[in-house]
C-alpha atoms as a PDB file:
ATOM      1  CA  UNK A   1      12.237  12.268 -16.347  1.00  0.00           C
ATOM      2  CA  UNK A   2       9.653  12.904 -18.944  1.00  0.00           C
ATOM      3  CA  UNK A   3       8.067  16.426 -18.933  1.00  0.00           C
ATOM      4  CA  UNK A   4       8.824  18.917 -16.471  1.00  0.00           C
ATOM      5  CA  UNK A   5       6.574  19.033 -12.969  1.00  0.00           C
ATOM      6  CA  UNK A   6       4.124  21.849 -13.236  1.00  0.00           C
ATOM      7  CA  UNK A   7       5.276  24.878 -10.938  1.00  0.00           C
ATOM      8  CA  UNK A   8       4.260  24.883  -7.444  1.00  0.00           C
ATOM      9  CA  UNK A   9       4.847  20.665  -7.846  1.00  0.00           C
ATOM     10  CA  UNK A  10       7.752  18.829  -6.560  1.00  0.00           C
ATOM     11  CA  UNK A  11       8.218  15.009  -8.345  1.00  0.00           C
ATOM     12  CA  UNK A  12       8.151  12.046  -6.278  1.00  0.00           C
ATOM     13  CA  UNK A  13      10.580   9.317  -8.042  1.00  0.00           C
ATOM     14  CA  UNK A  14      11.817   5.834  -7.375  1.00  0.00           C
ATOM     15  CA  UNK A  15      14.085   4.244  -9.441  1.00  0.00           C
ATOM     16  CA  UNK A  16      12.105   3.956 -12.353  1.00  0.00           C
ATOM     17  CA  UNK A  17      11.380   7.294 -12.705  1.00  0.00           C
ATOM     18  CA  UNK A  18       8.303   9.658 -11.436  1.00  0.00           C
ATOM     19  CA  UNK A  19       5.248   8.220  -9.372  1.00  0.00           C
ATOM     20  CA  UNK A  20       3.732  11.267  -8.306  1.00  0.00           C
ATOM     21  CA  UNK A  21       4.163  15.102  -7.449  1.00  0.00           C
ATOM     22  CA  UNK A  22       3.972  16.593  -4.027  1.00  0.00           C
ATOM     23  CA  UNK A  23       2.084  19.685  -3.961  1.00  0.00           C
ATOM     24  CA  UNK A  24       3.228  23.461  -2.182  1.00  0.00           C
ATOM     25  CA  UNK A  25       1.565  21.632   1.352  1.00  0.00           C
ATOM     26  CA  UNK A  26       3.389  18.725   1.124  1.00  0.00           C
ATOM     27  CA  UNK A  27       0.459  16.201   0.126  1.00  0.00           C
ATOM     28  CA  UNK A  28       1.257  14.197  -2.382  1.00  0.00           C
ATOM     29  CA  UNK A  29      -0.618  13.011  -5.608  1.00  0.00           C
ATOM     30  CA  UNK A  30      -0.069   9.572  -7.338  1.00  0.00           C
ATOM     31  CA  UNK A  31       0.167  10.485 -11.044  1.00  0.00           C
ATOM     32  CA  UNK A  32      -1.920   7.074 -11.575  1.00  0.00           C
ATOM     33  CA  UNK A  33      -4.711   5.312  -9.621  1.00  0.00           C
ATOM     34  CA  UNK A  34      -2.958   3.005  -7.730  1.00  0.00           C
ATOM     35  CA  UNK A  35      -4.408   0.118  -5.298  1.00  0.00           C
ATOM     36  CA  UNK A  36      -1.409  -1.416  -2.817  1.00  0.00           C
ATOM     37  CA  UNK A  37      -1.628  -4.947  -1.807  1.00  0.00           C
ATOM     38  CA  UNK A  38      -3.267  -5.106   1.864  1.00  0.00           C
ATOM     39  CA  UNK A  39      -0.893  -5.793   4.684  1.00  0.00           C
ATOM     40  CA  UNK A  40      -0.156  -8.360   6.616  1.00  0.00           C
ATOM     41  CA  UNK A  41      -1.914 -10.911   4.346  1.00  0.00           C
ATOM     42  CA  UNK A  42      -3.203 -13.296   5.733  1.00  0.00           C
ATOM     43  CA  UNK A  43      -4.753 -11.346   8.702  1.00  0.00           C
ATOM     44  CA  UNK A  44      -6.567 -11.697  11.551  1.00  0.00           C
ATOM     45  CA  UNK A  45      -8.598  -9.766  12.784  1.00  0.00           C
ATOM     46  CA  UNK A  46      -7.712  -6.426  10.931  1.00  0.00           C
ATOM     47  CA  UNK A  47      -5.589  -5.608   7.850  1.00  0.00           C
ATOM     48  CA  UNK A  48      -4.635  -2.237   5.676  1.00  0.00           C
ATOM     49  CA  UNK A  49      -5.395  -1.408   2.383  1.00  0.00           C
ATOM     50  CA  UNK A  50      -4.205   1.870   0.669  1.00  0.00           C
ATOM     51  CA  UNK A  51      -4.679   3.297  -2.421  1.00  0.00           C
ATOM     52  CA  UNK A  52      -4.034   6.405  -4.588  1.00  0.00           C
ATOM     53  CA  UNK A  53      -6.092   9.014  -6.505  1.00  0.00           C
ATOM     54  CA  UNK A  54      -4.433  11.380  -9.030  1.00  0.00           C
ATOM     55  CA  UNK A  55      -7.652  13.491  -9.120  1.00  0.00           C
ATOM     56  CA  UNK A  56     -10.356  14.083  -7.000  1.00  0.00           C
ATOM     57  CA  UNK A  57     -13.703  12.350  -7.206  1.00  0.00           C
ATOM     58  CA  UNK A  58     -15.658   9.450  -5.853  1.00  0.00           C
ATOM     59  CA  UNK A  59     -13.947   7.031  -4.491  1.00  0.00           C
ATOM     60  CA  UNK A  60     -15.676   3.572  -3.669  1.00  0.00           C
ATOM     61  CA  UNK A  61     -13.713   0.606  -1.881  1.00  0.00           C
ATOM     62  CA  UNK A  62     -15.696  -3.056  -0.876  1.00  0.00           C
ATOM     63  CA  UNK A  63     -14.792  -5.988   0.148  1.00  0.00           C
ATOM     64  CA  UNK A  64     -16.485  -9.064  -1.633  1.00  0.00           C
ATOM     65  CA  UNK A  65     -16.653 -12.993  -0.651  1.00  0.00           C
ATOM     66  CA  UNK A  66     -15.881 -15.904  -3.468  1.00  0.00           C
ATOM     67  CA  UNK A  67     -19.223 -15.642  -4.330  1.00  0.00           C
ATOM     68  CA  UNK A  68     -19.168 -11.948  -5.246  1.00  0.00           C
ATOM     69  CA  UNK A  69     -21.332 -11.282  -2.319  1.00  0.00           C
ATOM     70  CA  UNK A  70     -20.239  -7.496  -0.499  1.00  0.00           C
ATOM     71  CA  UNK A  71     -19.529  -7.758   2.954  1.00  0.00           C
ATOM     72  CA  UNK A  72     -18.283  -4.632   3.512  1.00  0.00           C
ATOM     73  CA  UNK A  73     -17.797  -1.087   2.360  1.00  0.00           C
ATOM     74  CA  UNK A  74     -14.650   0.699   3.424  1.00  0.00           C
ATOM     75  CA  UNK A  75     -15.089   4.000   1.500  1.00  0.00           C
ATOM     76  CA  UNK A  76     -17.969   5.176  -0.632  1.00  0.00           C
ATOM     77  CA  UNK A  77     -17.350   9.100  -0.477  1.00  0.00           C
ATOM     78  CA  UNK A  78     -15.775  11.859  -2.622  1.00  0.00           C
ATOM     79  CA  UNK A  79     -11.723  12.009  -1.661  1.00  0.00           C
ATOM     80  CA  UNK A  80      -9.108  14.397  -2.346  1.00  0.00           C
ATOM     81  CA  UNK A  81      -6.322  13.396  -5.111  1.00  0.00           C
ATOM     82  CA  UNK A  82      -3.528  11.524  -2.771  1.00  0.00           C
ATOM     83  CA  UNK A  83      -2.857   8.681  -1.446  1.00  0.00           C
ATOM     84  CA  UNK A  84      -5.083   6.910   1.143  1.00  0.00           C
ATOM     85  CA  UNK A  85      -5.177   4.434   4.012  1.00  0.00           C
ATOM     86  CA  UNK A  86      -8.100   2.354   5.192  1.00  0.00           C
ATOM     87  CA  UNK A  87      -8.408  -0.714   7.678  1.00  0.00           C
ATOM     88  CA  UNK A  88     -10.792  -3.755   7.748  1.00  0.00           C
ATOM     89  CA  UNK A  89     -11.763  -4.860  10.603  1.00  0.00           C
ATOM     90  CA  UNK A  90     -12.484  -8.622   9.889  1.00  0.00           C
ATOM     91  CA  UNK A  91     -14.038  -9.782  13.444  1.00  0.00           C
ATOM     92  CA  UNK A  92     -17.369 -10.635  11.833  1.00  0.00           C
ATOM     93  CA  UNK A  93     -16.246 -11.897   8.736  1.00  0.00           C
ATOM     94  CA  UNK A  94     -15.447 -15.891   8.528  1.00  0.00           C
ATOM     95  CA  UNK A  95     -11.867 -17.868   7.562  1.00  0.00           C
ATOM     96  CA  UNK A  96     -11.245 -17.881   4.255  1.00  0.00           C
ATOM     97  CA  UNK A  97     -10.532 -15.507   0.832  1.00  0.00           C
ATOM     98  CA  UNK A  98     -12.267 -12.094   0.190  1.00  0.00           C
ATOM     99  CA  UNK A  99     -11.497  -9.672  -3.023  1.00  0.00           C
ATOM    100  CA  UNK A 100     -11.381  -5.615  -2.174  1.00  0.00           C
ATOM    101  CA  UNK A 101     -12.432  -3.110  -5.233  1.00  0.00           C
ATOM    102  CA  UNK A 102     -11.127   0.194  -5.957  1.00  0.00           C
ATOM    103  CA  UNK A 103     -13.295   2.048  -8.266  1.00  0.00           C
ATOM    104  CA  UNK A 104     -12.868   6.107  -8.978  1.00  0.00           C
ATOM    105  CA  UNK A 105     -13.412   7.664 -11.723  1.00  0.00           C
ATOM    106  CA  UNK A 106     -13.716   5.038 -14.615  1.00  0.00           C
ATOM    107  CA  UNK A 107     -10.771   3.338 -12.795  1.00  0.00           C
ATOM    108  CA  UNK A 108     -10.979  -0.144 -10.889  1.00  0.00           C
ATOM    109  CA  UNK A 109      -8.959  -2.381  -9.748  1.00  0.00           C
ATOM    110  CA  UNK A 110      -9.456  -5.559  -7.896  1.00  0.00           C
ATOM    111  CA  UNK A 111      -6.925  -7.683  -5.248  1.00  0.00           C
ATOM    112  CA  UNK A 112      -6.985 -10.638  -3.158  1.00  0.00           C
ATOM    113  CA  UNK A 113      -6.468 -11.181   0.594  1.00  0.00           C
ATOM    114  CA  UNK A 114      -7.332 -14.130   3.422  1.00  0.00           C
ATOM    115  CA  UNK A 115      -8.588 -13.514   6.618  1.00  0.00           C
ATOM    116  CA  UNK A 116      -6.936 -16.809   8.867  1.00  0.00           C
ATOM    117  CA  UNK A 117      -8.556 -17.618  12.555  1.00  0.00           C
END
């Protein structure tokens, strides 16, 4: 492990070494902005997408079409430092590939998923 956990912190590790701290209530804080690939994928009609903060702050996720056109907005609010869970409900949306956006705090990261009738 590099550097010790700050007191009142308990490390979270894998087998590569530290991905996050748990604080004295048990919640537990990515040490990196993190945004997971959305399960299942494909989907239909709703899928999950979580993500981590290390810090609090605002906290934007949306959904864009191929043509970079938003068609939805799954958080757009201040959050907590932790890790989060959201689910898009795709019933209005058509067949075909959409890109989600994390953005907090200078961070942003973008994935792909497919929504399959």
């Amino acid at each position: 492990m590099t550097g010790a956990t700050p007191p009142g912190l308990l490390s979270i590790c894998n087998l590569q070494g530290p991905v996050g701290v748990e604080d004295e209530t048990g919640v537990a804080i990515p040490k990196a902005f993190a945004i997971e690939q959305n399960y299942p994928n494909p989907f239909n009609p709703t899928t999950t997408i979580s993500f981590g903060v290390p810090r609090a702050g605002l906290v934007t996720v949306k959904v864009f079409d191929l043509l970079g056109r938003e068609v939805a907005t799954l958080v757009n609010e201040n959050r907590p430092a932790g890790y989060h869970t959201e689910v898009l409900d795709g019933s209005r949306l058509s067949s075909g590939v959409y890109f989600y956006r994390l953005q907090a705090n200078g961070y942003s990261a973008t994935k792909k998923l497919m929504l399959v009738r």
